[in-house]
Structures are given as structure tokens and as C-alpha cells.
Protein backbone atom coordinates (compact mmCIF):
# COMPACT_ATOMS: atom_id res chain seq x y z
CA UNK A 1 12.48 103.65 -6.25
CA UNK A 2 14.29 100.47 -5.61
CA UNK A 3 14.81 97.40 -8.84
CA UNK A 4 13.96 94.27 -6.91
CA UNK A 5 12.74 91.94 -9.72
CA UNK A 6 13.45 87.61 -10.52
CA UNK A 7 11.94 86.92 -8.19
CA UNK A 8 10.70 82.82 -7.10
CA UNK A 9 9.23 81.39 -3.81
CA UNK A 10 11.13 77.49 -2.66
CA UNK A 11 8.71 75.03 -3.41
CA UNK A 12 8.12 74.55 0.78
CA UNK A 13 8.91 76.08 3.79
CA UNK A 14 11.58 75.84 5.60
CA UNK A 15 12.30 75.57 9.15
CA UNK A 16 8.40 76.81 8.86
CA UNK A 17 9.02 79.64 6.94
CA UNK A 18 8.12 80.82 3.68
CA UNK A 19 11.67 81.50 2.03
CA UNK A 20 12.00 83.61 -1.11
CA UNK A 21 14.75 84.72 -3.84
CA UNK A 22 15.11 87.75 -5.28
CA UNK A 23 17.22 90.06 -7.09
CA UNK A 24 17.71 93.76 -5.69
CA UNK A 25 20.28 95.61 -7.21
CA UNK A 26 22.67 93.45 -8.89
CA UNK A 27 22.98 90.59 -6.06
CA UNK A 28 20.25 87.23 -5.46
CA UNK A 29 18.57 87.75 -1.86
CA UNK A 30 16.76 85.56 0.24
CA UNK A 31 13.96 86.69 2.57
CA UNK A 32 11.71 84.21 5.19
CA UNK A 33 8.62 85.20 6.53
CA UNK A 34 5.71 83.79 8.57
CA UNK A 35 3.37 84.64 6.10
CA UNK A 36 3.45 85.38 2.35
CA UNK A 37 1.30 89.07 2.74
CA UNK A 38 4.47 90.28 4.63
CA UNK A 39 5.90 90.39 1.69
CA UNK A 40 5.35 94.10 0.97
CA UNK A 41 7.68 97.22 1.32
CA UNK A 42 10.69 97.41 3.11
CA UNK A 43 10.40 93.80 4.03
CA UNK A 44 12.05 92.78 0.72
CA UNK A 45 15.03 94.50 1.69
CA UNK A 46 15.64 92.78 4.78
CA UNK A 47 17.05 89.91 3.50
CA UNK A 48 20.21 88.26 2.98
CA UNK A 49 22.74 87.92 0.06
CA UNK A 50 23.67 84.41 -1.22
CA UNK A 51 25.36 85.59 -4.58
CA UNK A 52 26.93 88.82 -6.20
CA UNK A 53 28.99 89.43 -9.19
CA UNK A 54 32.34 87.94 -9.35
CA UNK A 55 35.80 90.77 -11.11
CA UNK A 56 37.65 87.96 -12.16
CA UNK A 57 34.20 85.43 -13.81
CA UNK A 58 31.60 85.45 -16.53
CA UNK A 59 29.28 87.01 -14.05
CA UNK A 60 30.87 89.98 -13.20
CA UNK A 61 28.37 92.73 -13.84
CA UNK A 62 24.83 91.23 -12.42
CA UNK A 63 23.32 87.77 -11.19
CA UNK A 64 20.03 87.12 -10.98
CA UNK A 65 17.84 83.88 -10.65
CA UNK A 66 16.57 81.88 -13.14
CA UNK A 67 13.72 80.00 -11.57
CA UNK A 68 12.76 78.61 -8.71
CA UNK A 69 15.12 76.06 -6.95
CA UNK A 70 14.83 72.51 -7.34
CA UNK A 71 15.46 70.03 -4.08
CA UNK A 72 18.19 67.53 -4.57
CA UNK A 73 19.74 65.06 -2.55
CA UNK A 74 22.89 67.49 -3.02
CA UNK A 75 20.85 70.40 -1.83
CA UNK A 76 18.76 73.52 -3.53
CA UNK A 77 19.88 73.27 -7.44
CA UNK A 78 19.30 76.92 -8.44
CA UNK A 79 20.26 77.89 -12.03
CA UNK A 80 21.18 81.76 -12.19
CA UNK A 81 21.75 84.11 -14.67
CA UNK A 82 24.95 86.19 -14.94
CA UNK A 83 26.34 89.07 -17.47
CA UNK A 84 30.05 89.71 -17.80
CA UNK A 85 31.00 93.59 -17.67
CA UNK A 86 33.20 93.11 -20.68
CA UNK A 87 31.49 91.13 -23.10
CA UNK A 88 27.65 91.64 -21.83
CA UNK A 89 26.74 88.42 -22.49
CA UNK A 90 23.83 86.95 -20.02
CA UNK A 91 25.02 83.55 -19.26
CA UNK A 92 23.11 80.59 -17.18
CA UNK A 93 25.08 79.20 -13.88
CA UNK A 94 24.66 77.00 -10.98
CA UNK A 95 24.37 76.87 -7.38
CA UNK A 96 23.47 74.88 -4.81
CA UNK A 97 22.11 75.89 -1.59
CA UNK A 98 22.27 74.08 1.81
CA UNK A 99 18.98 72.21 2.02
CA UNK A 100 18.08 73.24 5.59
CA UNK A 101 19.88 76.82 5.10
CA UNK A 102 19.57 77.84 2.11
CA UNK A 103 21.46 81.05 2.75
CA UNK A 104 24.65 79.16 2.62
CA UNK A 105 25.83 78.50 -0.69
CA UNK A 106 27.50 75.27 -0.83
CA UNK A 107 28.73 75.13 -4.41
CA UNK A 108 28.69 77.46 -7.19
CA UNK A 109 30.59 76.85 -10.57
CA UNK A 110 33.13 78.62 -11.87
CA UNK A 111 31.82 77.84 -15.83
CA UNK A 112 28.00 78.57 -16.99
CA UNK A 113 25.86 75.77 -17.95
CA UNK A 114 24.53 77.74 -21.36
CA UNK A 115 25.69 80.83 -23.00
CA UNK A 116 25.02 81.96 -26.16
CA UNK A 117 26.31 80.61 -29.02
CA UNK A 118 23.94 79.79 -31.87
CA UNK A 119 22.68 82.24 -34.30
CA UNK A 120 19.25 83.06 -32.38
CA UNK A 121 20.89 83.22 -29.28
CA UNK A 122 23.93 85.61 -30.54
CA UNK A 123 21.02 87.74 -33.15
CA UNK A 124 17.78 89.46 -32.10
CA UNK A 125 16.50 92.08 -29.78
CA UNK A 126 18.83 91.53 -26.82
CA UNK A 127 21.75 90.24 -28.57
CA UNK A 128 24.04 87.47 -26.51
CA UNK A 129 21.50 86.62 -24.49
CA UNK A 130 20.60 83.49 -22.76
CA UNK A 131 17.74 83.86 -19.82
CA UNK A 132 15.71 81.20 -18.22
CA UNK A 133 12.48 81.43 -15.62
CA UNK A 134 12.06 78.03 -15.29
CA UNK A 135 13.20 74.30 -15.55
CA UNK A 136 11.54 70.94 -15.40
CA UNK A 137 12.53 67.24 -14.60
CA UNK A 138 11.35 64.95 -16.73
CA UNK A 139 12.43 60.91 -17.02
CA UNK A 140 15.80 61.50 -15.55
CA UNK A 141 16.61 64.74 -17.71
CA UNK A 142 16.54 68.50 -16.88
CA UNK A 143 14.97 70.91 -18.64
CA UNK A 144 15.60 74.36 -18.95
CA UNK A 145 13.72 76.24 -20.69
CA UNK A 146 15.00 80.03 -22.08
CA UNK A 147 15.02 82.87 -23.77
CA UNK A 148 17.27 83.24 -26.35
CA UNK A 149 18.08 87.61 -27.55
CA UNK A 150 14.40 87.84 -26.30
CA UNK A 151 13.40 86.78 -29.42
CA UNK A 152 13.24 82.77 -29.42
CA UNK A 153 12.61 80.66 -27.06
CA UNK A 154 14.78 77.42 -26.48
CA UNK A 155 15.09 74.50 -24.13
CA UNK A 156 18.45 72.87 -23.42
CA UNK A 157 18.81 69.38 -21.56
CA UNK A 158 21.25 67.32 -19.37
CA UNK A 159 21.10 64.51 -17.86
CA UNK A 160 19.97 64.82 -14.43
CA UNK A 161 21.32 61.97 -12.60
CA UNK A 162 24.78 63.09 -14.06
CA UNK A 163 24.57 66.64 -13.03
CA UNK A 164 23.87 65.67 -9.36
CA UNK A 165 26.88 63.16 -9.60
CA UNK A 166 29.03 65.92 -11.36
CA UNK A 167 28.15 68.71 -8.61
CA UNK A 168 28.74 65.56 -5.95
CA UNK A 169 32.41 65.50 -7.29
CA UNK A 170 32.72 69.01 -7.12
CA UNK A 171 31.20 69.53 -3.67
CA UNK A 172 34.04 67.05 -2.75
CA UNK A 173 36.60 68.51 -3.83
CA UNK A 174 35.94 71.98 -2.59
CA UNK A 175 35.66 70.44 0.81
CA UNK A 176 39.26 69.05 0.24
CA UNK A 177 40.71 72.12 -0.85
CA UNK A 178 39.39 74.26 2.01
């Protein structure tokens, strides 16, 4: 049998396709299809993949999404979840997808967002755990909402305006460097 699980659908087609993210194995996927009931079978595993563990980062065992994607002006912000081989911590992270292609990854960070680091994130039934399914914008701030040792449940916030103008900066700058 095959693990294909985190799975969230972009909140509209594109180029007039349904486009979906997944996790099979330890990698995020994307799929498009004409229409939603292909989704069955081998069709998940025809895909493409837009992220997978990194040796030398915090998210060098598994990555996985952590909700669906949010459009931007930047592009798709997707948060992601990532656990380190050494430590097994689950940390959250960010990329952004191209808005019209969102198999190309335009930015990802080299730092997580969140990671555990209060009491009932670091103590419970999954210890060092930090998980989210879901975020929300809400007067100018993001949400994210999470799971904290799977035994709490927290929501962290930022400033959304000043994420998208952070990410801006670094999108810049990798297109100096390469």
C-alpha cells in the first residue's frame, strides 16, 4: 500500500485545472486534473514534486503541507511542515509557489516560521511537535492555527502585510544571487 496523506485542493483552478497537494512518501506533490473524481488510484501518483527533505536543514527527514495555499500578490503562500532526522522535531516552513505554475517553487526559507518551544509544544503525546492544517487572514494578520505534541491546540500570528514584504525582499535577493 502506498502513504499519500496532507493532502489540500488550491482554492481555484488553474490554467482550468483542478490542482492538488499532497504528500506521498516523504516529498509535497502536485497533481491537475479535469475533474475532481479522477482523483482515484494511480492518478495520485502521477504528479510532480515541488519539495523534499533538505541533509544540511531543519527539514531533513519529511515535508509535508500544512494547509491549503493562500494567493498573494507574491504568489501561492504555502506553510509546510518539516522534521529534522536528528532532533525529530516537526517544524512549520514556507514556500511560495509561482501563481500561474505552481509547480515551480519560487522561494522557500531556509528558517521555520514556528517550532516548538513552549512547554505544551515540547510535552505531550507527540513530543516537539508543531503541525498546522490550516491558516486564516484576518484584518491584516495571519493566522495559523496548530497542533502543538497532539495534545493542545495553538494559534500563532504575524503580520501579514509584513510577511509578504519580508518574502518580497527575499525573492529579490535570490534573484540577485542566481
Amino acid at each position: 500500500s502506498v502513504m499519500d496523506k496532507n493532502s489540500a485542493l488550491f482554492p481555484q483552478k488553474i490554467n482550468n485545472k483542478f490542482a492538488i497537494l499532497h504528500r506521498l512518501d516523504v516529498r509535497i506533490w502536485i497533481d491537475f486534473v479535469n475533474n475532481l473524481s479522477d482523483f482515484s488510484g494511480a492518478n495520485w501518483l502521477e504528479g510532480t514534486v515541488i519539495c523534499e527533505p533538505r541533509p544540511d536543514k531543519w527539514d531533513s527527514e519529511k515535508v509535508g503541507i500544512a494547509g491549503p495555499p493562500i494567493k498573494t500578490r507574491l504568489g501561492w503562500l504555502l506553510l509546510y511542515h518539516g522534521i529534522n532526522k536528528n532532533d525529530k522535531k516537526y517544524r512549520l516552513g514556507i514556500l511560495v509557489l509561482d501563481i500561474s505554475n505552481p509547480s515551480k517553487v519560487i522561494l522557500r526559507l531556509d528558517n521555520p516560521i514556528l517550532e516548538p518551544k513552549l512547554k505544551y509544544e515540547k510535552e505531550g503525546v507527540r513530543p516537539d511537535a508543531v503541525f498546522s492544517c490550516g491558516s486564516a487572514i484576518l484584518d491584516d494578520k495571519l493566522f495559523v492555527y496548530y497542533g502543538a505534541a497532539d495534545s493542545t491546540i495553538g494559534v500563532a500570528q504575524i503580520g501579514y502585510s509584513e510577511l509578504l514584504s519580508k518574502l518580497e525582499e527575499f525573492v529579490k535577493q535570490k534573484k540577485k544571487v542566481t
